[in-house]
C-alpha atoms as a PDB file:
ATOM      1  CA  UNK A   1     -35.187  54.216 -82.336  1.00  0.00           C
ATOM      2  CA  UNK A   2     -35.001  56.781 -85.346  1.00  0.00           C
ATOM      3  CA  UNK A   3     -37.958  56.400 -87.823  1.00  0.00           C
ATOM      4  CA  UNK A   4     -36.858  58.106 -91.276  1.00  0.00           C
ATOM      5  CA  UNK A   5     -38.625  58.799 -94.234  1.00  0.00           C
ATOM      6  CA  UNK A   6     -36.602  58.783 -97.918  1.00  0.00           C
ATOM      7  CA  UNK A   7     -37.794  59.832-101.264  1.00  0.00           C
ATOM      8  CA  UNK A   8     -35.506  57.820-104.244  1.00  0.00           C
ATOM      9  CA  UNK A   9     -33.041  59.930-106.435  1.00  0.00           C
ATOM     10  CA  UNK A  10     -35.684  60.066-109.603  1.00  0.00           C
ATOM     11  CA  UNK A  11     -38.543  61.291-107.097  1.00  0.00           C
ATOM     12  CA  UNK A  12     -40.641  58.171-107.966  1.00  0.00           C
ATOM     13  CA  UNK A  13     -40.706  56.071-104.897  1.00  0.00           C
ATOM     14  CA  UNK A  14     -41.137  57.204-101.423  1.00  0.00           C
ATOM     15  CA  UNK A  15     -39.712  54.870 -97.814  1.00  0.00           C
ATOM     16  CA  UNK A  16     -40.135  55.055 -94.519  1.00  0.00           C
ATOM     17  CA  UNK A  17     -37.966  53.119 -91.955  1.00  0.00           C
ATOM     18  CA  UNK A  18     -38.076  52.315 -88.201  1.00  0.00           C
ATOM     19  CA  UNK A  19     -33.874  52.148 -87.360  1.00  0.00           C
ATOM     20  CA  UNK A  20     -33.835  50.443 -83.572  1.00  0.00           C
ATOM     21  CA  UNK A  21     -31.180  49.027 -81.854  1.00  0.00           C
ATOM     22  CA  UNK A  22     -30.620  45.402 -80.928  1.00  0.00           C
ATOM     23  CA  UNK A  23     -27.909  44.300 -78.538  1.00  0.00           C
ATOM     24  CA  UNK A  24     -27.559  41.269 -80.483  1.00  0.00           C
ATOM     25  CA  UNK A  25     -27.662  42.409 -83.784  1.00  0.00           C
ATOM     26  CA  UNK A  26     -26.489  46.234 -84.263  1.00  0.00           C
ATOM     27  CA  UNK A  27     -29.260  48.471 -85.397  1.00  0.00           C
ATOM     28  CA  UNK A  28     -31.464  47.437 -87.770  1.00  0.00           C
ATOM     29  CA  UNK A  29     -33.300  49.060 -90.574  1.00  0.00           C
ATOM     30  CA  UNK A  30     -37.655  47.803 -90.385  1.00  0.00           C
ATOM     31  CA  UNK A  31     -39.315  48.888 -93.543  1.00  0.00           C
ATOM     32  CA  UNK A  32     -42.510  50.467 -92.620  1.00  0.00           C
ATOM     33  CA  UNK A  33     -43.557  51.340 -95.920  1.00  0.00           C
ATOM     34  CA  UNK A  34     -42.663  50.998 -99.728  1.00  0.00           C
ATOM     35  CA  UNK A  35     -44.284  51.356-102.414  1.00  0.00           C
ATOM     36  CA  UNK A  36     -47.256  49.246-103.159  1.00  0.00           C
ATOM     37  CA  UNK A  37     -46.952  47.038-106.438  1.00  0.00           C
ATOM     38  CA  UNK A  38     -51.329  46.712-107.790  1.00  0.00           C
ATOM     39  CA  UNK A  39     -50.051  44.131-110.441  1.00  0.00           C
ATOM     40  CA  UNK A  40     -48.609  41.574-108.104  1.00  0.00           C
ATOM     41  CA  UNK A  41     -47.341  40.668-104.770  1.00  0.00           C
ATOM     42  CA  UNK A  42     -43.591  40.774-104.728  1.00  0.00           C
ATOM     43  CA  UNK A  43     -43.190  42.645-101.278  1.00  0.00           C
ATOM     44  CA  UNK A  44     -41.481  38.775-100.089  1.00  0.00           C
ATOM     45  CA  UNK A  45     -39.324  38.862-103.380  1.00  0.00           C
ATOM     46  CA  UNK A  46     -37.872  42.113-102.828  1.00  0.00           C
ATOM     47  CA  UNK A  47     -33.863  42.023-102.799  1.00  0.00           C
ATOM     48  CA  UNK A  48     -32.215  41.982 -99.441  1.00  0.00           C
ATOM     49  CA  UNK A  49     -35.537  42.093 -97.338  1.00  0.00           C
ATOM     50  CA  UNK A  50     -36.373  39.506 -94.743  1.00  0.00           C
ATOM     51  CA  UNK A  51     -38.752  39.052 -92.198  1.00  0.00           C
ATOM     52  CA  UNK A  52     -38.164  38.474 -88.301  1.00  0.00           C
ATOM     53  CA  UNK A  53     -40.455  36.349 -85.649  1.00  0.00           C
ATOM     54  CA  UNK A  54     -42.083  38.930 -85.259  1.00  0.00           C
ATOM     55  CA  UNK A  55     -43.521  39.302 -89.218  1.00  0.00           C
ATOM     56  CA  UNK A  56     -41.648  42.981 -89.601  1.00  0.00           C
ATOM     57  CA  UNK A  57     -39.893  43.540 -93.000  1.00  0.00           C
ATOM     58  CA  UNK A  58     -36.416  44.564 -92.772  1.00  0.00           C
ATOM     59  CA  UNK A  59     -33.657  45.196 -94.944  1.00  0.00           C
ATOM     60  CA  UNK A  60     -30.833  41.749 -94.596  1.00  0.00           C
ATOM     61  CA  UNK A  61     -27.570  43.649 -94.543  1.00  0.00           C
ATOM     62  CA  UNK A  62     -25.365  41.165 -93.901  1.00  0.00           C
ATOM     63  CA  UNK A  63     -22.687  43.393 -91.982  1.00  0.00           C
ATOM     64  CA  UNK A  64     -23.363  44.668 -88.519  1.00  0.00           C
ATOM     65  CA  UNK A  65     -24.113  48.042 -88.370  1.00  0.00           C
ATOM     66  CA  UNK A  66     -22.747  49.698 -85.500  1.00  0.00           C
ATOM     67  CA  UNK A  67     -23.787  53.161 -85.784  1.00  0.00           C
ATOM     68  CA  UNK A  68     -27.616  54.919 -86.754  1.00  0.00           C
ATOM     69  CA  UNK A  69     -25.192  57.094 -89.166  1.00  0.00           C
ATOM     70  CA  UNK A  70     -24.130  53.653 -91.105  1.00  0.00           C
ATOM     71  CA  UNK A  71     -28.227  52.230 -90.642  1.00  0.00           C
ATOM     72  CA  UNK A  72     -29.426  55.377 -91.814  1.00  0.00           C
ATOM     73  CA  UNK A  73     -27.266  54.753 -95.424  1.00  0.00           C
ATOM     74  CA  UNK A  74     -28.358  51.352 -95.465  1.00  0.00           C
ATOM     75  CA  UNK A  75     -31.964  52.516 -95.641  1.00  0.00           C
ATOM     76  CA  UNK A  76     -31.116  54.965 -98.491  1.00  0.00           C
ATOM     77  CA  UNK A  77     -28.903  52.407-100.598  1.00  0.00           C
ATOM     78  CA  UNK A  78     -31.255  49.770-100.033  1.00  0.00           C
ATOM     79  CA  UNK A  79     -34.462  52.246-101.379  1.00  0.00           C
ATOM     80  CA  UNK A  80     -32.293  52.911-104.396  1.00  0.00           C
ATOM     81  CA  UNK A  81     -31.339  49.203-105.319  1.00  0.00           C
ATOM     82  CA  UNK A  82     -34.811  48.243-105.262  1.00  0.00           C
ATOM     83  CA  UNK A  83     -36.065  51.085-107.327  1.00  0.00           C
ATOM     84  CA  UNK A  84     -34.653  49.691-110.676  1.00  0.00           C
ATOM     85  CA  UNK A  85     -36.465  46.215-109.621  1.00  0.00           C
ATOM     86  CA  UNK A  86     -39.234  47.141-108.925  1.00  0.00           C
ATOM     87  CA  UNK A  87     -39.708  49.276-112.105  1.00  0.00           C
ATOM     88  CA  UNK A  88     -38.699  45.871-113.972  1.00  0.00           C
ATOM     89  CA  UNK A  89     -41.208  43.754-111.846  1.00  0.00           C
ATOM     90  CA  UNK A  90     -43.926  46.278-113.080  1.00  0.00           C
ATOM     91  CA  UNK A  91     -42.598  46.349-116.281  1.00  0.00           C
ATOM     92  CA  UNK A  92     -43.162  42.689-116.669  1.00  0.00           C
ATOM     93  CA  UNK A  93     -46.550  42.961-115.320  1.00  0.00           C
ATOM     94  CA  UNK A  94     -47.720  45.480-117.831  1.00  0.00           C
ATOM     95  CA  UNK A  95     -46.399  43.103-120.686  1.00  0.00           C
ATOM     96  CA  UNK A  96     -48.404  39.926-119.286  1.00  0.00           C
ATOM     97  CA  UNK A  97     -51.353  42.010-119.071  1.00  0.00           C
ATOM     98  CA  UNK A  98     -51.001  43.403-122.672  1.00  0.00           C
ATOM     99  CA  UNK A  99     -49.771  39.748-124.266  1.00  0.00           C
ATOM    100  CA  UNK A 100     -53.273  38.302-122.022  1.00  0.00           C
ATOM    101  CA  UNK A 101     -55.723  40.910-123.322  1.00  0.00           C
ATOM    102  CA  UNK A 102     -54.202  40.331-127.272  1.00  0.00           C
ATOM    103  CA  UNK A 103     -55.078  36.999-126.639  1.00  0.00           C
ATOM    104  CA  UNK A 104     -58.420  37.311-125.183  1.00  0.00           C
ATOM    105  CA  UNK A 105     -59.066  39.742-128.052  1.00  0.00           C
ATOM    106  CA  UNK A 106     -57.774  37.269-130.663  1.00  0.00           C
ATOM    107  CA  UNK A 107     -59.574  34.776-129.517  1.00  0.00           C
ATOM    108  CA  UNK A 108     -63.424  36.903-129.568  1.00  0.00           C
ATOM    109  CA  UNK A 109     -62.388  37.925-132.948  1.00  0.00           C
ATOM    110  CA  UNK A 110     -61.587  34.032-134.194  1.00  0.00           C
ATOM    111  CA  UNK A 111     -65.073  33.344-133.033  1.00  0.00           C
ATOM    112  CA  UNK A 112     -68.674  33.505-134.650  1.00  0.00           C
ATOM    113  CA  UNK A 113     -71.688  35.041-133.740  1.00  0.00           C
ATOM    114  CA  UNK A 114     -72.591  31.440-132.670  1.00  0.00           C
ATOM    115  CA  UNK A 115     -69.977  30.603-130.724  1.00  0.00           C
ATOM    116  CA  UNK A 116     -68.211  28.356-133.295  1.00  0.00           C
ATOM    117  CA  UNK A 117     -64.645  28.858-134.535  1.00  0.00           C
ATOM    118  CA  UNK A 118     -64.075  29.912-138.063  1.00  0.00           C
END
């Protein structure tokens, strides 16, 4: 077992991975940690990310990987395809939250004193 730690290209995201062997399947890369989304859940809906029996994220490379040298690239390609996505899942976020709150603020400003609509 190797556990590494990897920082993305643009400095913005930091990984850590548990790379263990598996006679059946090769070595495998477990994502320990990623970086934590506070507008939604999408840890599930991450691209090539599965979990085993066990309930431990990994990354779903669908080749075996036969060496910790070839697991150990996974881990760092993997961190920097899901960089861009996840900086377009937060992106969407923000513009939810702004479109909700124009409404909400809309909405107060249609309103009277009393409650009633103008």
């Amino acid at each position: 077992m190797a556990i590494m730690d990897y920082r993305t290209r643009d400095g913005l995201a930091d990984h850590g991975f548990s790379i263990e062997f598996q006679s059946d399947n090769g070595w495998r890369v477990y994502i320990i940690f990623q970086p934590v989304n506070h507008r939604q859940d999408d840890t599930l809906h991450v691209p090539y990310q599965c979990v085993d029996n066990n309930g431990r994220r990994y990354v779903d490379w669908p080749a075996r990987l036969e060496s910790l040298g070839d697991a150990k690239t996974v881990a760092e390609l993997w961190a920097e395809l899901v960089q861009p996505y996840r900086r377009t899942q937060e992106q969407k976020g923000l513009y939810v939250e702004l479109i909700n709150r124009y409404l909400c603020a809309q909405e107060k400003s249609n309103r009277s004193p009393t409650g009633r609509q103008l």
